[in-house]
Protein backbone atom coordinates (compact mmCIF):
# COMPACT_ATOMS: atom_id res chain seq x y z
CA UNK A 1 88.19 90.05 86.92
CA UNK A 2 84.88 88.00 87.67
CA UNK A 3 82.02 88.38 85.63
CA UNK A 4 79.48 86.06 86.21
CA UNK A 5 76.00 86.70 87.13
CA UNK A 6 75.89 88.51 90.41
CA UNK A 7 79.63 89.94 90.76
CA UNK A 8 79.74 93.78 90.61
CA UNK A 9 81.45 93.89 86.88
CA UNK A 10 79.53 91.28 85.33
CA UNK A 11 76.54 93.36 86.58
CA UNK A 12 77.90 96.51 84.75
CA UNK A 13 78.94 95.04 82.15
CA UNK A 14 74.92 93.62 81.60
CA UNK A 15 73.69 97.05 81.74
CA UNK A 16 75.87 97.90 78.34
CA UNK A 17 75.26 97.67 74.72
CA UNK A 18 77.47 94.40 73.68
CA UNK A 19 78.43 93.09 70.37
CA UNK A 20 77.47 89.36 70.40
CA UNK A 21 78.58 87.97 67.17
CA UNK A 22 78.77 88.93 63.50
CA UNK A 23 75.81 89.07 61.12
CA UNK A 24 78.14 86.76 58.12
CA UNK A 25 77.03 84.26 61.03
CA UNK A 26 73.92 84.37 60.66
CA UNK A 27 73.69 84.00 56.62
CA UNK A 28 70.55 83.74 54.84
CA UNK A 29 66.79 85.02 55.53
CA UNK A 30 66.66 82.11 57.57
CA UNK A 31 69.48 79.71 59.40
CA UNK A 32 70.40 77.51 61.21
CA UNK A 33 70.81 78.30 65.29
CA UNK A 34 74.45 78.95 66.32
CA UNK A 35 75.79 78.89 69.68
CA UNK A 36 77.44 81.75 71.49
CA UNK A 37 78.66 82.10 75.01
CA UNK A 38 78.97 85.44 76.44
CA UNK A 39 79.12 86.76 79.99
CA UNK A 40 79.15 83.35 81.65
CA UNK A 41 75.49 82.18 79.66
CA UNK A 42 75.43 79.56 77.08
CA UNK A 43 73.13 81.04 74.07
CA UNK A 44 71.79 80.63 70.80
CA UNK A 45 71.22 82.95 68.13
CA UNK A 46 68.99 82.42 64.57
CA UNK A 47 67.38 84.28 62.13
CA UNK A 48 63.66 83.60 61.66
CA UNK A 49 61.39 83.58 58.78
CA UNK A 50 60.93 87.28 59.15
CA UNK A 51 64.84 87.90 58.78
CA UNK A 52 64.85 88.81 62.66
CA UNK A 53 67.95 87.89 64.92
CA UNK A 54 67.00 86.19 68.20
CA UNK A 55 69.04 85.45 71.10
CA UNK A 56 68.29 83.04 74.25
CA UNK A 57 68.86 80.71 76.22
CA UNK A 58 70.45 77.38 74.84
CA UNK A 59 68.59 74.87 76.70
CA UNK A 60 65.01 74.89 76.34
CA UNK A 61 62.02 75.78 78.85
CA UNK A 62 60.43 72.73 79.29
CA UNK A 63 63.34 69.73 79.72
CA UNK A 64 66.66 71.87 79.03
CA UNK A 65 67.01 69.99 75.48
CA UNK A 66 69.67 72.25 73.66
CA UNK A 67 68.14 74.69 71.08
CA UNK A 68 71.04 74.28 68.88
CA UNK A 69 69.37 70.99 67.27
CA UNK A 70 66.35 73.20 66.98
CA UNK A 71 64.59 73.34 63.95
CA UNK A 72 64.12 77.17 62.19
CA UNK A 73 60.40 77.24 61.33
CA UNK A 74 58.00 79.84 60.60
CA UNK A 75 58.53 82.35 63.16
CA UNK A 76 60.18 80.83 65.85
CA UNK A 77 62.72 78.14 66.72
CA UNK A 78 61.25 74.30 67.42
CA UNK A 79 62.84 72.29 70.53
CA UNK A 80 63.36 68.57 68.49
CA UNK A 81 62.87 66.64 71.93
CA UNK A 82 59.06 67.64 72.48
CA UNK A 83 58.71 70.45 69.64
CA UNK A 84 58.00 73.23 71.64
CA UNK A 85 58.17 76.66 69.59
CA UNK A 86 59.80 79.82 70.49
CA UNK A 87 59.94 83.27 68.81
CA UNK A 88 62.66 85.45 69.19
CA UNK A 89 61.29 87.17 71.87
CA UNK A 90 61.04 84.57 73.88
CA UNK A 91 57.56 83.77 73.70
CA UNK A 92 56.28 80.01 73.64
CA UNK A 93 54.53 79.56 70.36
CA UNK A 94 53.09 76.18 70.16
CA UNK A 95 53.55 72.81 73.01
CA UNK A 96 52.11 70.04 71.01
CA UNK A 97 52.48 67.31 73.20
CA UNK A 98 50.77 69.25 75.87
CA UNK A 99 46.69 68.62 76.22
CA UNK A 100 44.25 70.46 73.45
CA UNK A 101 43.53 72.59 76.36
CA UNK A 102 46.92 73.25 77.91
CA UNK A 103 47.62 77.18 78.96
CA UNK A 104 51.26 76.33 79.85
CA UNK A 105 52.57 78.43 77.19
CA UNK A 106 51.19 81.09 78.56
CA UNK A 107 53.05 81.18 81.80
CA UNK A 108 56.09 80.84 80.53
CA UNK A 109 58.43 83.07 78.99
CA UNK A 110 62.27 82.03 77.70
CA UNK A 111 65.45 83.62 78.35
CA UNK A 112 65.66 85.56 75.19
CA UNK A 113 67.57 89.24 74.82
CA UNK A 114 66.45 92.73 72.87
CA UNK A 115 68.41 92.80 69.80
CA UNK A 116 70.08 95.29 67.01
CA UNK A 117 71.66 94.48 64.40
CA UNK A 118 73.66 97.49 63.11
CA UNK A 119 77.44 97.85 61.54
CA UNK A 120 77.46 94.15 60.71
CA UNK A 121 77.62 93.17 63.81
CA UNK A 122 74.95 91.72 66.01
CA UNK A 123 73.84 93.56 69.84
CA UNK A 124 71.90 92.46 72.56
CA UNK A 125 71.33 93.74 75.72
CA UNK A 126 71.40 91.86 79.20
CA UNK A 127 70.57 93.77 81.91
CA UNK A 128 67.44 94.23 83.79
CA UNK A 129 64.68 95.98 81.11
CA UNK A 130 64.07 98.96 83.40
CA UNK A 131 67.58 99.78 83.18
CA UNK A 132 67.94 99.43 78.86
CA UNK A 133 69.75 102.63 77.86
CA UNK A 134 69.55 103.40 74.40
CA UNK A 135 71.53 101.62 71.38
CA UNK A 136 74.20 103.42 71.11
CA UNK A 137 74.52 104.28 67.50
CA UNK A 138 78.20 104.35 67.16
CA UNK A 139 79.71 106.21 64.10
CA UNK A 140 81.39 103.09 62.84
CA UNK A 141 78.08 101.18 62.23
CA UNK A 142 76.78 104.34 60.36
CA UNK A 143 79.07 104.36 57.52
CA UNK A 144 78.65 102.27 54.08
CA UNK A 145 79.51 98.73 54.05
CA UNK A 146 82.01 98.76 52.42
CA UNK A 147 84.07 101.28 54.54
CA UNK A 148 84.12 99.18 57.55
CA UNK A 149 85.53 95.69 58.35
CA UNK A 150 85.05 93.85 61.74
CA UNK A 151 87.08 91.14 62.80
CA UNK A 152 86.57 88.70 65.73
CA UNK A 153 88.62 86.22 67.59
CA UNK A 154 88.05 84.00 70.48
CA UNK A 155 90.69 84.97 72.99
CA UNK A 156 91.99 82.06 75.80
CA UNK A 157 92.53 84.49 78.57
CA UNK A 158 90.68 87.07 81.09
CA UNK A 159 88.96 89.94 79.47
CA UNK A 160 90.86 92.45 81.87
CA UNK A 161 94.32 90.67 80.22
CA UNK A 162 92.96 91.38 76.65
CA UNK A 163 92.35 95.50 77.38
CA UNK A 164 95.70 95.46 79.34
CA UNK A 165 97.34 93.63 75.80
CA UNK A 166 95.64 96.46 73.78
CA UNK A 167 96.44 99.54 75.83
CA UNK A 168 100.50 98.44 76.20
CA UNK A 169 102.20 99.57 72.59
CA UNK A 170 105.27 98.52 73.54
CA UNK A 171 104.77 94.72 72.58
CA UNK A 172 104.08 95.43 69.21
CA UNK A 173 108.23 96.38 69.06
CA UNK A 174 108.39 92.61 69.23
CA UNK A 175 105.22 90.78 68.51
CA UNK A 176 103.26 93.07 65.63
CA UNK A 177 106.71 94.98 64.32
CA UNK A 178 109.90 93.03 65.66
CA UNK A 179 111.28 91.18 62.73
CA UNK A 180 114.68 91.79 62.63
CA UNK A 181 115.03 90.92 66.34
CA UNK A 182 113.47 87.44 65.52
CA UNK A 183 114.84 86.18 62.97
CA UNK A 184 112.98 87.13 59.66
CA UNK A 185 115.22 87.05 56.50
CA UNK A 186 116.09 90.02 54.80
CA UNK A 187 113.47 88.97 51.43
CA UNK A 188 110.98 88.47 54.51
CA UNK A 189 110.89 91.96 55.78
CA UNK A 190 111.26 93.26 52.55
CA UNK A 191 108.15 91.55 51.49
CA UNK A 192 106.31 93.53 54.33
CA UNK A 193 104.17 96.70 53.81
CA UNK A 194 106.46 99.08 55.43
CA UNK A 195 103.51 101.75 56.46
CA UNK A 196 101.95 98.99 58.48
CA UNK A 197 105.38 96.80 59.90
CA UNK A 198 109.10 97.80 61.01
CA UNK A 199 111.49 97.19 64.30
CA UNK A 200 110.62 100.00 66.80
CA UNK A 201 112.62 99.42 69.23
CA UNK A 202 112.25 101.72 72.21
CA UNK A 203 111.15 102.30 75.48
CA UNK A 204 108.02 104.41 76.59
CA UNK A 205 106.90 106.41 79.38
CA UNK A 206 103.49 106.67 80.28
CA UNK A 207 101.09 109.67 81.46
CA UNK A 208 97.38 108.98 82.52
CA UNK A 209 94.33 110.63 83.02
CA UNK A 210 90.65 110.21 84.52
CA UNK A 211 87.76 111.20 81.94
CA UNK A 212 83.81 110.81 82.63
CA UNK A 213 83.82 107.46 79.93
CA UNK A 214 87.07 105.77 81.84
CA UNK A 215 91.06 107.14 81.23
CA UNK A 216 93.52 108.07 78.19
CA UNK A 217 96.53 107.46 78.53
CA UNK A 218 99.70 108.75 76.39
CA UNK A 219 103.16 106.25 75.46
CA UNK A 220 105.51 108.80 75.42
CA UNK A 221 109.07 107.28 73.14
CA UNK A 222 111.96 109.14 72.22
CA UNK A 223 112.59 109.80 68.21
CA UNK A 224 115.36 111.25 66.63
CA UNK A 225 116.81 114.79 66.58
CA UNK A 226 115.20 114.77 70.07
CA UNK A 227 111.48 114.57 69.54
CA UNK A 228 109.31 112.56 70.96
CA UNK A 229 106.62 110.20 69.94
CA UNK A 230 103.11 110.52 71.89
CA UNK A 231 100.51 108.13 71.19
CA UNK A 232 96.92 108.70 73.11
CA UNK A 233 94.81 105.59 73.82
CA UNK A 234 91.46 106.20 75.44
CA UNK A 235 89.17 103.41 77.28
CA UNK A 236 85.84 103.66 77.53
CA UNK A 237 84.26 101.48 80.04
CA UNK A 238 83.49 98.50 80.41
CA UNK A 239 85.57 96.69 77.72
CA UNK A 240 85.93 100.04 74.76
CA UNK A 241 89.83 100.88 73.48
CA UNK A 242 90.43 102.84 70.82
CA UNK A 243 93.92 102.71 69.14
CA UNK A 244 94.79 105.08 65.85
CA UNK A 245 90.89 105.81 66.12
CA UNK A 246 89.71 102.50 65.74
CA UNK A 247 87.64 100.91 68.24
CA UNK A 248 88.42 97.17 69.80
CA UNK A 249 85.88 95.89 72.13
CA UNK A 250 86.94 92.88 74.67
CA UNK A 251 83.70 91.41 75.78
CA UNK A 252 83.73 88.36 78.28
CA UNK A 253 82.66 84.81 77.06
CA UNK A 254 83.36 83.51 80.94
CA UNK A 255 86.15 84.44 83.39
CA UNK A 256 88.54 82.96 81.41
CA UNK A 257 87.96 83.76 77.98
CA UNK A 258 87.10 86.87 75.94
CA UNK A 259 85.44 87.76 72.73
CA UNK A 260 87.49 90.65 70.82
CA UNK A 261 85.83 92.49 68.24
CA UNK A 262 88.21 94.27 65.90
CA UNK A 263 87.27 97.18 63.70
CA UNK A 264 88.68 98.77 60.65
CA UNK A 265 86.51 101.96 59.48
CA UNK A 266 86.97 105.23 57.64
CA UNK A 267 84.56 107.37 56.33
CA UNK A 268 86.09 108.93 53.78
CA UNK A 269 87.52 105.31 51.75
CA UNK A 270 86.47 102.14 51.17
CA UNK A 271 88.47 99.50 53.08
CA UNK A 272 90.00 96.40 51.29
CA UNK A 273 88.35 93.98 53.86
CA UNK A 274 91.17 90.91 52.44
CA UNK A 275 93.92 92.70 53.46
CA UNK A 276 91.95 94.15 56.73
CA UNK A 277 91.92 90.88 58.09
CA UNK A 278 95.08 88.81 56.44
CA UNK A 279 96.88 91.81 58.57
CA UNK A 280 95.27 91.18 62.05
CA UNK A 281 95.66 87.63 61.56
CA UNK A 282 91.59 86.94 61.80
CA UNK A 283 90.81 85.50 58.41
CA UNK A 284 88.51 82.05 58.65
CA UNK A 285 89.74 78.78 58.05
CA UNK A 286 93.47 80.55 57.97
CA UNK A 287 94.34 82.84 61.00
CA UNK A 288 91.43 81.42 63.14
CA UNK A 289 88.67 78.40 63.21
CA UNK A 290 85.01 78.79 62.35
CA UNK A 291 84.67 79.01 66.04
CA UNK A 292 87.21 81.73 65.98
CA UNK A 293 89.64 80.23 68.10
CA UNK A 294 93.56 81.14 67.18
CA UNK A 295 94.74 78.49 64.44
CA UNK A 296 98.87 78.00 65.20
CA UNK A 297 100.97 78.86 61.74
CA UNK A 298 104.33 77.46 61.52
């Protein structure tokens, strides 16, 4: 599925809500920029003076140096190659190598995106202004810190592939669950948390059904003393999937790679964010790079 600037999903997907990175990347009242691509557009994000998150453009206004070498300052983000200054709005603060008289600044504007941070995780919106709907406010991002853990990784595939990956259980017989079938030793599997792990071997059929946000769909397996397992996934368009209640969101870094944003919530517990993320394989420097890309463990 294309989603560059211009084709009809990349154009829907604009006019959404979509979680650019986390706030741990952003650390500090103020730091350092860090680059993000998402939907095709090479970005950087900081946090100013202020504590406010800005997102724009990479490449500067004025001679496309890369704002990534920029320098944080007060209230906005200096270009190194001719120091031009830009809040995070977009707005060209100061062009000191331009005359004492110079009114360039003021006919220019940066690329630079509306912004929420909420449920430690870091929003911006792409679309055209007239068309902003409002933030969302999902539950997850309302609850206490410390009953909510959000993992990321940097998939290597389409972001169509990564919602088709989610919304197909029957993988996880072999990939998430499928130990005995590859070749983990007995003290292996016993070392497992059993609520989480075990071989589930079996084959599903599958029902579907049109809703207003996008389909649900039911895996339908056979269990003993003939019952039958039924697990409901909805979507929620553009890139939403809920398993067991929790919500993954697959948003596009280009046409060939996604972002996947994976949370752990519940309102009524705290969650042990260690184990949270040792068991979906997304802790830093272990699972994945600081760039979040998969890390391969022998």
């Amino acid at each position: 599925m294309r989603v560059g600037p211009g084709t009809p999903m990349g154009e829907l997907i604009r006019r959404t809500w979509l979680p650019f990175c986390l706030s741990e990347e952003l650390p500090g009242v103020v730091c350092d920029p860090v680059r993000v691509r998402l939907m095709h557009e090479d970005l950087v994000a900081f946090r100013d003076t202020a504590g406010r998150v800005g997102v724009m453009g990479e490449h500067c206004p004025h001679r496309n140096a890369s704002l990534f070498y920029g320098r944080n300052e007060d209230g906005g983000l200096r270009c190194l190659y001719h120091g031009w200054k830009i809040d995070v709005d977009g707005t060209i603060l100061e062009t000191p190598c331009e005359p004492a008289g110079s009114r360039i600044r003021f006919h220019i504007r940066h690329t630079a995106y509306p912004v929420v941070e909420q449920g430690d995780v870091v929003w911006i919106y792409m679309g055209p202004r007239d068309k902003r709907p409002p933030f969302p406010n999902f539950w997850w991002t309302q609850l206490p810190a410390e009953n909510r853990v959000v993992g990321k990784i940097n998939y290597a595939c389409n972001y169509v592939q990564s919602i088709e990956g989610a919304i197909e259980h029957i993988h996880g017989d072999v990939l998430h669950s499928g130990h005995e079938l590859l070749g983990w030793t007995p003290d292996q599997i016993a070392s497992l948390d059993k609520a989480y792990y075990g071989f589930r071997p079996a084959a599903r059929h599958y029902e579907f059904q049109d809703t207003a946000y996008g389909f649900r769909f039911a895996g339908i397996k056979p269990l003993d003393d003939d019952m039958k397992g039924v697990n409901v996934t909805p979507f929620i368009t553009p890139f939403h999937v809920m398993l067991a209640g929790s919500p993954h969101m697959f948003v596009p870094i280009d046409d060939e790679h996604t972002w996947y944003f994976d949370v752990r919530a519940n309102p009524n517990r705290p969650i042990d964010r260690a184990k949270a993320l040792a068991e979906r394989g997304e802790v830093v420097g272990l699972d994945v790079d600081h760039e979040r890309k998969k890390l391969r463990k022998m």
